[in-house]
Protein backbone atom coordinates (compact mmCIF):
# COMPACT_ATOMS: atom_id res chain seq x y z
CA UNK A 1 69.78 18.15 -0.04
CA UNK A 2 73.05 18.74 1.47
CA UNK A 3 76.12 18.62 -0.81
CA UNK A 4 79.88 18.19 0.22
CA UNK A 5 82.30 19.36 -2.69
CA UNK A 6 85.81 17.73 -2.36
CA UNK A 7 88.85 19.15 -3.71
CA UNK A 8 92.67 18.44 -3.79
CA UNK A 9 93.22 15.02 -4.86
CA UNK A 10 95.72 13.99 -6.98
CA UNK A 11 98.93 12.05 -8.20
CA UNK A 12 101.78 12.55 -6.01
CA UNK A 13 105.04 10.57 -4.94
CA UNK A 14 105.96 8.75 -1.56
CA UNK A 15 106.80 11.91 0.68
CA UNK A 16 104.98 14.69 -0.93
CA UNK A 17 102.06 16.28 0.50
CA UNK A 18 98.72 16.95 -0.76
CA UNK A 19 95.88 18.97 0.80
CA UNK A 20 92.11 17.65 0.58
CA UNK A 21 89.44 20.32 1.32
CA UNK A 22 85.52 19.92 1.54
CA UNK A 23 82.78 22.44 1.75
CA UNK A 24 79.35 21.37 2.96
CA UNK A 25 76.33 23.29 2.17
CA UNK A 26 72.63 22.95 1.92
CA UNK A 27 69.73 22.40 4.53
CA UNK A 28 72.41 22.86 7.28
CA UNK A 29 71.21 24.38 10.74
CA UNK A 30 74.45 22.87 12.91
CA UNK A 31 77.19 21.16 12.17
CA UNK A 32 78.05 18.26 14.23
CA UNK A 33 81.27 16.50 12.97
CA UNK A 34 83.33 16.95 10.01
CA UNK A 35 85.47 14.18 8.50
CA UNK A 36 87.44 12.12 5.95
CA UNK A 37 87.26 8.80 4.87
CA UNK A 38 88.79 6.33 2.48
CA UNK A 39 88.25 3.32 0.66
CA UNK A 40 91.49 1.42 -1.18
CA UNK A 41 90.40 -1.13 -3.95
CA UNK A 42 88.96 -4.32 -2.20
CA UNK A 43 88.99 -2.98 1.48
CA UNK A 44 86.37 -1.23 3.09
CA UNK A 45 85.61 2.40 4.36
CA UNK A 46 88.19 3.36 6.88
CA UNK A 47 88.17 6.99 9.07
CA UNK A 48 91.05 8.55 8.09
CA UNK A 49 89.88 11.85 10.50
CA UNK A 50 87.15 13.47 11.98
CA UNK A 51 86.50 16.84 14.12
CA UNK A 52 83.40 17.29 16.36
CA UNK A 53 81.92 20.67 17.30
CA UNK A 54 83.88 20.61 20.54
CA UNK A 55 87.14 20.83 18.13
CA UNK A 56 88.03 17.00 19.56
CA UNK A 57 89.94 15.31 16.82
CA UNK A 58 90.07 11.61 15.81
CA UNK A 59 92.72 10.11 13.83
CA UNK A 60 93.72 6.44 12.47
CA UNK A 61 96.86 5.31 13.64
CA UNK A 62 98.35 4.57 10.11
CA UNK A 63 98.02 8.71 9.65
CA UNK A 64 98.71 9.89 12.91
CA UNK A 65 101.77 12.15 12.88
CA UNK A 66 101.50 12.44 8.89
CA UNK A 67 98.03 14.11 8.79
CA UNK A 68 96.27 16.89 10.25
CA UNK A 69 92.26 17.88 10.16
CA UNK A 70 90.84 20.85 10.29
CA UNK A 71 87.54 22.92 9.87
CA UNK A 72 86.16 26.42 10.16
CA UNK A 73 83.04 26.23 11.47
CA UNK A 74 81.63 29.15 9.59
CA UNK A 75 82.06 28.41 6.36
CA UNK A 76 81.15 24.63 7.24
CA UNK A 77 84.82 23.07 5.59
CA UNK A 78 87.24 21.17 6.49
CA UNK A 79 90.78 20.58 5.23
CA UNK A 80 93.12 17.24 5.46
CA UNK A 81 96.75 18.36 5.26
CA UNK A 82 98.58 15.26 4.30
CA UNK A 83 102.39 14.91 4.36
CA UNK A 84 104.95 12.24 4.09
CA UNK A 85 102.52 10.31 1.93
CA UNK A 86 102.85 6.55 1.38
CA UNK A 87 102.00 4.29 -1.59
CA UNK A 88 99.21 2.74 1.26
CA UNK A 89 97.42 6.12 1.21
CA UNK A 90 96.19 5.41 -2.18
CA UNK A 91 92.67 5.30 -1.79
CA UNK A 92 89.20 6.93 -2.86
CA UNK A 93 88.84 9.82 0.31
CA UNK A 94 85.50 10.77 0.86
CA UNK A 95 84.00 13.61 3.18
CA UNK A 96 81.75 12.86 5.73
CA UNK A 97 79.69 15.26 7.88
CA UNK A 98 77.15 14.29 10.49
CA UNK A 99 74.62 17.63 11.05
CA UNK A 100 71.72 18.48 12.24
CA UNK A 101 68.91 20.19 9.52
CA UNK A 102 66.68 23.04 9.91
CA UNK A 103 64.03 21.00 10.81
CA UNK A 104 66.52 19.69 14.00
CA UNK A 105 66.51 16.29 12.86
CA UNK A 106 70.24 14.65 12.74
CA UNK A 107 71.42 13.53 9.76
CA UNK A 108 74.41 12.98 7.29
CA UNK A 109 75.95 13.26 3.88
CA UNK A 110 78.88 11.92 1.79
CA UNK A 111 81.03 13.57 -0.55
CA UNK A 112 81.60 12.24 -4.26
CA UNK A 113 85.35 11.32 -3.48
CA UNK A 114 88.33 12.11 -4.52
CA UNK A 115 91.59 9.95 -5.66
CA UNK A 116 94.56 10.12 -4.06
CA UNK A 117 97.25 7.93 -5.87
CA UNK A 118 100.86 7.85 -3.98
CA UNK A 119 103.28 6.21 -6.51
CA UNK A 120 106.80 6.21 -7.84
């Protein structure tokens, strides 16, 4: 009942930049967190970056420096600006947004994914 539509994935090579952005909507009353995910072949699902209400930010430390998160909390997106990409970025990113519905019950969703593909 609530979708998240990812956008910006692509083929790039090591030390280009790439921008991933995700709009939520549905059965949406407030937004909690926003977030991004992502899931190489044969490892799991790692945080890549999140954002809570209170604009605190989240990061893994293989992207910290190299990525930046952002959301505007009226249209219910968020955006992963990622530079000086590596061939270990290559993964499957996924969205991620924790809300609560109009019924005030907490809940979540998951985007479809996108592929990012760093390579020479």
């Amino acid at each position: 009942q609530v979708q998240l539509v990812e956008s910006g994935g692509g083929l790039v090579q090591p030390g280009e930049s790439l921008r991933l952005s995700c709009v939520a909507s549905g059965n949406i009353n407030r937004m909690v967190t926003m977030g991004w995910y992502r899931q190489a072949p044969g490892k799991g699902r790692e945080l890549v970056g999140d954002i809570s209400s209170d604009d605190s930010i989240n990061y893994a430390d293989s992207v910290k420096g190299r990525f930046t998160i952002s959301r505007d909390n009226v249209k219910n997106t968020v955006t992963l600006q990622m530079n000086s990409l590596k061939p270990e970025d290559t993964a499957v990113y996924y969205c991620y947004a924790k809300f609560r519905n109009f019924r005030w019950s907490l809940d979540d969703s998951w985007g479809q994914g996108t592929q990012v593909t760093v390579s020479s």
